[in-house]
PDB file of N, CA and C in Angstrom:
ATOM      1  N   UNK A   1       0.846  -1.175   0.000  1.00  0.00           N
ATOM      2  CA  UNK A   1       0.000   0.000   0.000  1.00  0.00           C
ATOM      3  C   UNK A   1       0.892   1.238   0.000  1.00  0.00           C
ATOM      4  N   UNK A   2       0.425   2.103  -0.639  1.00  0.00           N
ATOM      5  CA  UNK A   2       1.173   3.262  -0.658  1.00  0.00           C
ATOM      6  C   UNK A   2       0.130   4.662  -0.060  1.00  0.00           C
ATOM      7  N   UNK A   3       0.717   5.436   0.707  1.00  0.00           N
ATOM      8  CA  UNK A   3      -0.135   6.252   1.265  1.00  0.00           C
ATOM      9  C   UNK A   3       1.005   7.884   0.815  1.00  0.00           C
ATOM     10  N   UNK A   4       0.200   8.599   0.276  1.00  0.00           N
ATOM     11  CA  UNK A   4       0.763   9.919   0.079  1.00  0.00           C
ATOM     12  C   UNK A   4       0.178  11.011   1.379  1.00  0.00           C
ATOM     13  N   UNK A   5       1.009  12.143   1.935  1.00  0.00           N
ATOM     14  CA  UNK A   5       0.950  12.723   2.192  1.00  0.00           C
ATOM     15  C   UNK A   5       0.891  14.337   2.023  1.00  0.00           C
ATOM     16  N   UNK A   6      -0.033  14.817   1.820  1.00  0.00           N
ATOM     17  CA  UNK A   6       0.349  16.384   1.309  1.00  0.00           C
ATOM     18  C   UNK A   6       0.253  17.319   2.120  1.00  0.00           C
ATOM     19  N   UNK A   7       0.937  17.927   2.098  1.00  0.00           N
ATOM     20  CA  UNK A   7       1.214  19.066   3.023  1.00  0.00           C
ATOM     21  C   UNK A   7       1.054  20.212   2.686  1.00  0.00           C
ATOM     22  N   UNK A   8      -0.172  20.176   1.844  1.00  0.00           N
ATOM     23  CA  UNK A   8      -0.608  21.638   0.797  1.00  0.00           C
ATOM     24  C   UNK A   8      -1.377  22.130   2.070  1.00  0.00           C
ATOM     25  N   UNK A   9      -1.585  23.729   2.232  1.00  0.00           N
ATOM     26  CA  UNK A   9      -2.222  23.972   3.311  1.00  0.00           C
ATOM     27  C   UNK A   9      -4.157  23.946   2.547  1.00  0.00           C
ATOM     28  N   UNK A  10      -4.887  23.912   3.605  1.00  0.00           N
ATOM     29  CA  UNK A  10      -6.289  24.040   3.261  1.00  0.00           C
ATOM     30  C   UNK A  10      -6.608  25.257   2.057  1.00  0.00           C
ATOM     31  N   UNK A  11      -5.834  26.118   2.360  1.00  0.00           N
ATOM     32  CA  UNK A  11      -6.488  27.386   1.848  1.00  0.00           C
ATOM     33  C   UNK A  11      -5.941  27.293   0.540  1.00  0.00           C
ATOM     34  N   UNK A  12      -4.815  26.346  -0.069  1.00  0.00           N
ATOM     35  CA  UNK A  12      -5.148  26.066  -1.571  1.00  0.00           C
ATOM     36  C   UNK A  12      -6.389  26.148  -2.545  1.00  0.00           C
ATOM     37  N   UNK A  13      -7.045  24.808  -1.666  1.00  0.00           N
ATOM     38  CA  UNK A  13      -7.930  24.363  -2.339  1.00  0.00           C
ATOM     39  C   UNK A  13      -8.915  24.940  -1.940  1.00  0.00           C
ATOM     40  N   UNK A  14      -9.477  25.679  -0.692  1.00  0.00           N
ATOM     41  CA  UNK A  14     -10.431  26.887  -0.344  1.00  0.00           C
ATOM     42  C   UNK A  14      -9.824  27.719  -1.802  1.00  0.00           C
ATOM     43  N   UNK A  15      -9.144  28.513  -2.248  1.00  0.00           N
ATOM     44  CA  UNK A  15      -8.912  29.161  -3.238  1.00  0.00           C
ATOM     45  C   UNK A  15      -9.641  28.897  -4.235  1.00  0.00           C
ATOM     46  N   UNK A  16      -9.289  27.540  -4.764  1.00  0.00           N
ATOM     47  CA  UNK A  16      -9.472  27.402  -5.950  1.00  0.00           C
ATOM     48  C   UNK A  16     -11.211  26.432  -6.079  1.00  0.00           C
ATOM     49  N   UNK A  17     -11.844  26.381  -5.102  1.00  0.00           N
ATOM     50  CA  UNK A  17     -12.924  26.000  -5.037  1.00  0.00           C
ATOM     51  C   UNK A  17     -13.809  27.459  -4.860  1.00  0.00           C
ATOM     52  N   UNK A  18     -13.382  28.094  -4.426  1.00  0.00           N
ATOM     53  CA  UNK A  18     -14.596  29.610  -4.176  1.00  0.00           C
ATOM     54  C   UNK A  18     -13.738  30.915  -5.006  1.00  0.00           C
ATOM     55  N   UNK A  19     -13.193  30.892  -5.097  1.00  0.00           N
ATOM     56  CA  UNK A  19     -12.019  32.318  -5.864  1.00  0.00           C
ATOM     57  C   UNK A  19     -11.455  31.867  -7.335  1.00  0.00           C
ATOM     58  N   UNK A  20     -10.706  31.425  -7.591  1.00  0.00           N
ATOM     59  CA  UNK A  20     -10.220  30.862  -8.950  1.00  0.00           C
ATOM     60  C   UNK A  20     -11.244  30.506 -10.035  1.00  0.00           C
ATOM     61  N   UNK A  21     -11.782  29.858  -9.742  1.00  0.00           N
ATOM     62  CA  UNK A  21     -12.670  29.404 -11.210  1.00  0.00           C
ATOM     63  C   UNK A  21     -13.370  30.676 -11.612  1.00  0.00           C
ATOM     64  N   UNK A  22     -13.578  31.578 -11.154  1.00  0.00           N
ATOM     65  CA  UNK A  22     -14.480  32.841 -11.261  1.00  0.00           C
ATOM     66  C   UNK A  22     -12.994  33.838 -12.141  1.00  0.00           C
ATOM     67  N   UNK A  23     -12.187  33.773 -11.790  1.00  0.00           N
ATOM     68  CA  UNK A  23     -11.167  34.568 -12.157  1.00  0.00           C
ATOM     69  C   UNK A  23     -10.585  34.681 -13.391  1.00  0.00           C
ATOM     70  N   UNK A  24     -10.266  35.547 -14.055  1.00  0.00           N
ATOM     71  CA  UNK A  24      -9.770  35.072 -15.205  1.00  0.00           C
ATOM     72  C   UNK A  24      -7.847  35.031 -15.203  1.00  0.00           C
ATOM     73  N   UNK A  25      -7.684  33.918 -16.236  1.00  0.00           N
ATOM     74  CA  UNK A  25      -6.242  33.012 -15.411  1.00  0.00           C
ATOM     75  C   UNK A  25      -4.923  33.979 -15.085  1.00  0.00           C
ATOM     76  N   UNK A  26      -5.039  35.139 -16.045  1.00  0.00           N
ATOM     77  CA  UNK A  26      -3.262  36.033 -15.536  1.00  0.00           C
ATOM     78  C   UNK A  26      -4.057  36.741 -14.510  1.00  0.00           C
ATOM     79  N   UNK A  27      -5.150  37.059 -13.974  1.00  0.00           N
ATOM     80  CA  UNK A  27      -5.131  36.991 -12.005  1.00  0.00           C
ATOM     81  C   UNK A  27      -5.303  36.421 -11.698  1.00  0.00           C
ATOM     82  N   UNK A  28      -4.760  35.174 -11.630  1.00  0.00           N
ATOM     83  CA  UNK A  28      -4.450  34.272 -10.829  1.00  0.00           C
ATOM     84  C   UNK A  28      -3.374  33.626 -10.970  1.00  0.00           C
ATOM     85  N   UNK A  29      -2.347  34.493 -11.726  1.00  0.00           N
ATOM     86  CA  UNK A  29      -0.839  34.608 -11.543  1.00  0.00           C
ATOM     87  C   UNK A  29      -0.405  35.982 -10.528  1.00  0.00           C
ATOM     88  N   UNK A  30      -1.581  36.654 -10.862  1.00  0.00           N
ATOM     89  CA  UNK A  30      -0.804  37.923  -9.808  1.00  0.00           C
ATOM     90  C   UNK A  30      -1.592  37.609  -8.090  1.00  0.00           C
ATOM     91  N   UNK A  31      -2.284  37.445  -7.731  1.00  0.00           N
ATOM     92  CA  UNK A  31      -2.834  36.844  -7.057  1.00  0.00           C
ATOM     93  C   UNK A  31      -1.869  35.939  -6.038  1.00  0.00           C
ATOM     94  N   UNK A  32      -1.382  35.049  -6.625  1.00  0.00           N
ATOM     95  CA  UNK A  32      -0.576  33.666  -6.566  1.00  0.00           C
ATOM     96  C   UNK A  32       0.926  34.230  -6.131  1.00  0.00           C
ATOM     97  N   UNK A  33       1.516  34.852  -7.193  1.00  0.00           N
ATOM     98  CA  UNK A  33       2.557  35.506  -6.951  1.00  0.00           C
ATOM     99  C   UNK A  33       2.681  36.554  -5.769  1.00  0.00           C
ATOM    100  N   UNK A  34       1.469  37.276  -5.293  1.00  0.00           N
ATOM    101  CA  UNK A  34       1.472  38.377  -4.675  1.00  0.00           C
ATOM    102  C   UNK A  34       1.360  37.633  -3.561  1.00  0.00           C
ATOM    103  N   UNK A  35       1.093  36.633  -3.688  1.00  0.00           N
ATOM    104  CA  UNK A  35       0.553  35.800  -2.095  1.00  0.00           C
ATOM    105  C   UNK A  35       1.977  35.260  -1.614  1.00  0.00           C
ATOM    106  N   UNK A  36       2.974  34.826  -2.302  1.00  0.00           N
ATOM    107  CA  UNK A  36       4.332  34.512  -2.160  1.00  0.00           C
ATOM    108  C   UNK A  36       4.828  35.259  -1.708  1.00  0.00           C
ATOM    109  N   UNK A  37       5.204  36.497  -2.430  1.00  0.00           N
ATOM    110  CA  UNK A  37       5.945  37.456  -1.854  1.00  0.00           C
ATOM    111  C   UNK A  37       5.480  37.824  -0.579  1.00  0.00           C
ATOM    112  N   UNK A  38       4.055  38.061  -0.094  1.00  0.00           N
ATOM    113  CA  UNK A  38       3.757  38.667   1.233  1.00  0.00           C
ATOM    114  C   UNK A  38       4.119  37.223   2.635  1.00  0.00           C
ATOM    115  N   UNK A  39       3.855  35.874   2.007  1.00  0.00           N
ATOM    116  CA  UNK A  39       4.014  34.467   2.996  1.00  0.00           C
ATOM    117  C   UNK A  39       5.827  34.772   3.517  1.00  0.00           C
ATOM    118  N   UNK A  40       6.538  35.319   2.684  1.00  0.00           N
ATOM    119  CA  UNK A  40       8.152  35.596   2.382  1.00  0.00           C
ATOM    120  C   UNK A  40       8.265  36.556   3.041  1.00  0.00           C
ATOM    121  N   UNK A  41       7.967  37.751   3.167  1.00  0.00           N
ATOM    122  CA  UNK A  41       7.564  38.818   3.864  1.00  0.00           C
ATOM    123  C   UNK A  41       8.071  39.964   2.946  1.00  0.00           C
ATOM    124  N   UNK A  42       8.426  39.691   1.375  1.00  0.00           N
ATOM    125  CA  UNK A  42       8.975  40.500   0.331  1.00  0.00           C
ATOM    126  C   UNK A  42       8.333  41.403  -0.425  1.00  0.00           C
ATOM    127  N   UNK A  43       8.845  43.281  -0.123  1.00  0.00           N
ATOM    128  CA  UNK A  43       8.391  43.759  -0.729  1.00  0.00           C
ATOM    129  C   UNK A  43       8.324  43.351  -2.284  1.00  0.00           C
ATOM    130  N   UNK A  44       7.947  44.157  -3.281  1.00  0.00           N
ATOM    131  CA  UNK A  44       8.421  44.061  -5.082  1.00  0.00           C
ATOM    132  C   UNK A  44       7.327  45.138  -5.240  1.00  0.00           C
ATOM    133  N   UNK A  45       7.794  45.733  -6.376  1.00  0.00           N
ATOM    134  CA  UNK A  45       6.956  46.802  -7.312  1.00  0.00           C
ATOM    135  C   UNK A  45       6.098  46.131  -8.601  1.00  0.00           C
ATOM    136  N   UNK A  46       5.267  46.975  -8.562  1.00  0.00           N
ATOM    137  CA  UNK A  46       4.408  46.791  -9.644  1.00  0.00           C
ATOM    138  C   UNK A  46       5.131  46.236 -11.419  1.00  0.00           C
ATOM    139  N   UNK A  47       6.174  47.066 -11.784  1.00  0.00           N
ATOM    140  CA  UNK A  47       7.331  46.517 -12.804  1.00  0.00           C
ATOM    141  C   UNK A  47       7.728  45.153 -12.711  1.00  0.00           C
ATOM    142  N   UNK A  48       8.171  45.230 -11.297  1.00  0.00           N
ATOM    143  CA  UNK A  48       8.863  43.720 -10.864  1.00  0.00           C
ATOM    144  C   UNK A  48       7.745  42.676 -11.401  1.00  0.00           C
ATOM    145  N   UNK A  49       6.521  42.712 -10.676  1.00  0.00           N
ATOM    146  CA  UNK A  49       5.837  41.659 -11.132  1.00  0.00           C
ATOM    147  C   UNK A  49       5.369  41.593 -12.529  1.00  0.00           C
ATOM    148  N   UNK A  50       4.838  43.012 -13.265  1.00  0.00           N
ATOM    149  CA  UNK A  50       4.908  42.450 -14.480  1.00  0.00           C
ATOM    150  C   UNK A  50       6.122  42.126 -15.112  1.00  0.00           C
ATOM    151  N   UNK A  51       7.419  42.204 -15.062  1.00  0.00           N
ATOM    152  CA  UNK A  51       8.274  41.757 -15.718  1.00  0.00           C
ATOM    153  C   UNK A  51       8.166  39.895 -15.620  1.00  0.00           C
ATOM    154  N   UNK A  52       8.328  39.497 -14.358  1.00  0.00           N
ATOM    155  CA  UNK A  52       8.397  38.014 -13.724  1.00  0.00           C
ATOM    156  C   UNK A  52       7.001  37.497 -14.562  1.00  0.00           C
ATOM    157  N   UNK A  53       5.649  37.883 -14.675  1.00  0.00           N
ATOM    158  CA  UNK A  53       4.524  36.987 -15.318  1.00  0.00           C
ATOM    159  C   UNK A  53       4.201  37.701 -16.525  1.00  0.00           C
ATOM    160  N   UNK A  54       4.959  38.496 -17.286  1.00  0.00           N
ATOM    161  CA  UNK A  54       4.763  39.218 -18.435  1.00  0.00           C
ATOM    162  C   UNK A  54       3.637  39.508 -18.760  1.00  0.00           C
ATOM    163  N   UNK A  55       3.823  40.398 -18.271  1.00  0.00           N
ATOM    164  CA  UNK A  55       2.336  41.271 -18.271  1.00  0.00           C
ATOM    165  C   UNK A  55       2.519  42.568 -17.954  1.00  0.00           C
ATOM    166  N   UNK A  56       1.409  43.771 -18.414  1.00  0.00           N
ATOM    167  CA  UNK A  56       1.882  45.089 -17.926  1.00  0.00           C
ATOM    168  C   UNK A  56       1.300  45.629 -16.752  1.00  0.00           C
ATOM    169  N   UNK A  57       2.127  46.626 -16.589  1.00  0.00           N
ATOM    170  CA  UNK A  57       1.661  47.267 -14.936  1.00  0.00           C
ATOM    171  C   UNK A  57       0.230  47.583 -15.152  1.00  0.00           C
ATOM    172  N   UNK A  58      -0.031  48.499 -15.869  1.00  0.00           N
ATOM    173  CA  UNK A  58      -2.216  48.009 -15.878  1.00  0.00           C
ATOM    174  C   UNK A  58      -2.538  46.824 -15.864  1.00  0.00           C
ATOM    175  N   UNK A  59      -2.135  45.913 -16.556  1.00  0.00           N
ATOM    176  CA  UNK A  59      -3.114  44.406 -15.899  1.00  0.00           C
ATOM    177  C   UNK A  59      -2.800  44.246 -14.898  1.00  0.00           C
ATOM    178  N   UNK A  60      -1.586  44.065 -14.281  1.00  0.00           N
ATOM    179  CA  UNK A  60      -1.540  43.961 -12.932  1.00  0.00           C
ATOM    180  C   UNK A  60      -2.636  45.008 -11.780  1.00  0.00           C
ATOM    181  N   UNK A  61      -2.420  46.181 -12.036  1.00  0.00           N
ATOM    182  CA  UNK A  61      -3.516  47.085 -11.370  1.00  0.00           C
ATOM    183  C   UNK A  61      -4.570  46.626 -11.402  1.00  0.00           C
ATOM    184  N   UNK A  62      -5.185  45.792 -12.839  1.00  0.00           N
ATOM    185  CA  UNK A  62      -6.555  45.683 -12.605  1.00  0.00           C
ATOM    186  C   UNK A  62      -7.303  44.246 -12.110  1.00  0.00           C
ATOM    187  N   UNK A  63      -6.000  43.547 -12.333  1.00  0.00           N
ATOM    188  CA  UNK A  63      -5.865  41.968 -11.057  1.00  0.00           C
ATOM    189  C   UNK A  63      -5.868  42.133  -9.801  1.00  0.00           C
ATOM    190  N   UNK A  64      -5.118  43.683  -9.348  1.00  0.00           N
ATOM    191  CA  UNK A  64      -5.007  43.466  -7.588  1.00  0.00           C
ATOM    192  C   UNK A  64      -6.314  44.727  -7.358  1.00  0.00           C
ATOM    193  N   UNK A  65      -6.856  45.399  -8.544  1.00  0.00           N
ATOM    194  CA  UNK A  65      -8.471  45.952  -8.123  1.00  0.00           C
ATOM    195  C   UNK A  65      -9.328  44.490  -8.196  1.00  0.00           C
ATOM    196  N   UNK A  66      -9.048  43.764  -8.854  1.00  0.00           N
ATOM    197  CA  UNK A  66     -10.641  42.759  -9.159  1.00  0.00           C
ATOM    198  C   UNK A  66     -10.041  41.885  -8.179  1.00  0.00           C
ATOM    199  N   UNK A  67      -9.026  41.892  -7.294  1.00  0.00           N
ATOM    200  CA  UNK A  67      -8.789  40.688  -6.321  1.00  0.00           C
ATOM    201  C   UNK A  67      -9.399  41.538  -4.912  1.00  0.00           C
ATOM    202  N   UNK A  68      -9.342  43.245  -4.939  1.00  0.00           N
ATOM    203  CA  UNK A  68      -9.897  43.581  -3.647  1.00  0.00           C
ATOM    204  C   UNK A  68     -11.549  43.807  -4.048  1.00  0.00           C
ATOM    205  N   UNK A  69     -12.233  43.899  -5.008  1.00  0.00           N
ATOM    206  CA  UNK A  69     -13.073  43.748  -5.367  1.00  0.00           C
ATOM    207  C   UNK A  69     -13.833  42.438  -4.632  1.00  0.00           C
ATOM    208  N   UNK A  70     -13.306  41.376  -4.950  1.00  0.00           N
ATOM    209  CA  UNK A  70     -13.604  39.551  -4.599  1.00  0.00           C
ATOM    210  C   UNK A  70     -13.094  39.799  -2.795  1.00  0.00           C
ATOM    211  N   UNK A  71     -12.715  40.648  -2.352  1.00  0.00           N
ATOM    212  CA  UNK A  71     -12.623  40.440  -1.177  1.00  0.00           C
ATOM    213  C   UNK A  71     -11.459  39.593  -0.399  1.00  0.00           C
ATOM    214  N   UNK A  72     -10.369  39.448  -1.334  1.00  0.00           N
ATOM    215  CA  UNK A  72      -9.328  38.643  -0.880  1.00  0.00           C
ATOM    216  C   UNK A  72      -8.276  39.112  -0.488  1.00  0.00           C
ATOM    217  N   UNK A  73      -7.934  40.312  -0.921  1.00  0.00           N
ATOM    218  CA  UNK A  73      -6.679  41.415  -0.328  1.00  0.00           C
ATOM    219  C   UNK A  73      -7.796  43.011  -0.301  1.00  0.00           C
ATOM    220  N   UNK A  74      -6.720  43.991   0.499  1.00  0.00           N
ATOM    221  CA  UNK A  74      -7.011  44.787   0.485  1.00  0.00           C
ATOM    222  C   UNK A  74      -5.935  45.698  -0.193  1.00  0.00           C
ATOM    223  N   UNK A  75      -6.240  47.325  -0.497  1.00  0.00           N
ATOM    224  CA  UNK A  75      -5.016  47.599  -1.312  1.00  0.00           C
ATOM    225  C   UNK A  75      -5.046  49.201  -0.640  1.00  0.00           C
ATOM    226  N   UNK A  76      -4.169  49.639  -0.388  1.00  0.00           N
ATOM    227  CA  UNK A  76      -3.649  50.557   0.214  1.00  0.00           C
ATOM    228  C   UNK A  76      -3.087  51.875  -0.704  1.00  0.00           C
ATOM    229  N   UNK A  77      -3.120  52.915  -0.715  1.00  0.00           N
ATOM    230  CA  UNK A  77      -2.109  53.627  -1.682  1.00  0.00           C
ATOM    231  C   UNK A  77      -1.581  54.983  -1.328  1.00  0.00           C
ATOM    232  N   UNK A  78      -0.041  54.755  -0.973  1.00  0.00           N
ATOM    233  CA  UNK A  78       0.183  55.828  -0.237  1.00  0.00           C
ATOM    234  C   UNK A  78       1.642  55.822  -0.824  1.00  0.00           C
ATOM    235  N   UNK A  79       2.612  57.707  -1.056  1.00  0.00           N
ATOM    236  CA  UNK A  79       3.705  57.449  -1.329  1.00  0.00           C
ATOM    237  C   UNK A  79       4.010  57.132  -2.663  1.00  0.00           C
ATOM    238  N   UNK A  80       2.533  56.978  -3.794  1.00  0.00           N
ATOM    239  CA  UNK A  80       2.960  56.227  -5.024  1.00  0.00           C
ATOM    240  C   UNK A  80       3.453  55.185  -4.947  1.00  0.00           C
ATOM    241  N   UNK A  81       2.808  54.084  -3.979  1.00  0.00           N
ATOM    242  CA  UNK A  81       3.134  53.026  -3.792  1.00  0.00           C
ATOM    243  C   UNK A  81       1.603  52.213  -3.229  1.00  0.00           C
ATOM    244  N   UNK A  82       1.500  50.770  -3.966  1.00  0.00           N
ATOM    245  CA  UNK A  82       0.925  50.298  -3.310  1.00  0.00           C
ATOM    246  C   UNK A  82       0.969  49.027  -2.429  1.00  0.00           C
ATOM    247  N   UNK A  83      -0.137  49.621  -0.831  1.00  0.00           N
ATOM    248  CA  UNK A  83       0.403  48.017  -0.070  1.00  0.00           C
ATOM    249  C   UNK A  83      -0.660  47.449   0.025  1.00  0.00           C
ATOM    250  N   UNK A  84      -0.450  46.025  -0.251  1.00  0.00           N
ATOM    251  CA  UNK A  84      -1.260  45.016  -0.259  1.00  0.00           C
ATOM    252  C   UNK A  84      -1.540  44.109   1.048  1.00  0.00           C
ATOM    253  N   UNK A  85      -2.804  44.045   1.398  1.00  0.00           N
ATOM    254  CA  UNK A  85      -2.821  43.105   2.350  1.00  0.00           C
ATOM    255  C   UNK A  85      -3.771  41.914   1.514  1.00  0.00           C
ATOM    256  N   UNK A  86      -3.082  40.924   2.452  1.00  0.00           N
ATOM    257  CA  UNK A  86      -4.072  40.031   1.814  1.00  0.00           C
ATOM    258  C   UNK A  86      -4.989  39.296   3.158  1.00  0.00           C
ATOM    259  N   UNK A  87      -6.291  39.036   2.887  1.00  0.00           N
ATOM    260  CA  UNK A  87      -7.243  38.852   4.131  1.00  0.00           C
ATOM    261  C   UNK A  87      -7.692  37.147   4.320  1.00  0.00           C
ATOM    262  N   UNK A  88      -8.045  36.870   4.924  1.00  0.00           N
ATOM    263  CA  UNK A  88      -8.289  36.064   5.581  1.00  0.00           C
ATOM    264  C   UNK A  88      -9.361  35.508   4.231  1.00  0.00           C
ATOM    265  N   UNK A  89      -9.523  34.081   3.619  1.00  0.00           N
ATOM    266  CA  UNK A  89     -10.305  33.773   2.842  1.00  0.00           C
ATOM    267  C   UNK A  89     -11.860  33.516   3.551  1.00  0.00           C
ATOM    268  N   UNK A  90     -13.115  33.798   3.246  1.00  0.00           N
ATOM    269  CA  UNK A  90     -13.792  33.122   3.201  1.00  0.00           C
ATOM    270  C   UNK A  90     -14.764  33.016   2.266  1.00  0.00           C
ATOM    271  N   UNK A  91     -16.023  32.302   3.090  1.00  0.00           N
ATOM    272  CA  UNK A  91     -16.982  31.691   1.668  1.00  0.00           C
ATOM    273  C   UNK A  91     -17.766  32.882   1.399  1.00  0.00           C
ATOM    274  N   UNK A  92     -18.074  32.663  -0.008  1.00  0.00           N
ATOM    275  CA  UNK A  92     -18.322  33.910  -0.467  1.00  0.00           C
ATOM    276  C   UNK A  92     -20.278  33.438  -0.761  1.00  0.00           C
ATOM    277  N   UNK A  93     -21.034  34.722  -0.630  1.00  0.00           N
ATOM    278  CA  UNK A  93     -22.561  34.007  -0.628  1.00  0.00           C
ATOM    279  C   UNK A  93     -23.031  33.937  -1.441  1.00  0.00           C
TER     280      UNK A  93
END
């Protein structure tokens, strides 16, 4: 018998059962990515990430508006800079 273990946390698949399928797929590269950098505790600029998922700084803007939109981060803007929080998932009604 073989038994696998995964050590994916819950909120993967909370993601991609209530948030993801609704999304359209390059936000849910910025999304994904933005969630890394903050688990890391790493700033990056808006450039940075579109350079890394090729894409431009407006799509990105309008991935991390339609991600605080969905209620999953919040977005901050101060300094010509923006900070992202990202919130606590839940079910959406």
């Amino acid at each position: 018998m073989i038994l696998m273990i995964w050590e994916a946390p819950p909120l993967a698949i909370f993601f991609i059962n209530h948030y993801m399928l609704e999304a359209p797929g390059e936000y849910v590269k910025v999304y994904l990515l933005g969630l890394k950098y903050s688990y890391y505790n790493q700033s990056f600029s808006m450039e940075e990430m579109a350079e890394r998922l090729f894409m431009s700084e407006d799509d990105i803007e309008k991935a991390l508006k339609f991600w605080e939109r969905s209620g999953v981060i919040k977005l901050r803007y101060s300094d010509n800079e923006y900070y992202i929080e990202y919130l606590p998932l839940v079910k959406k009604n």
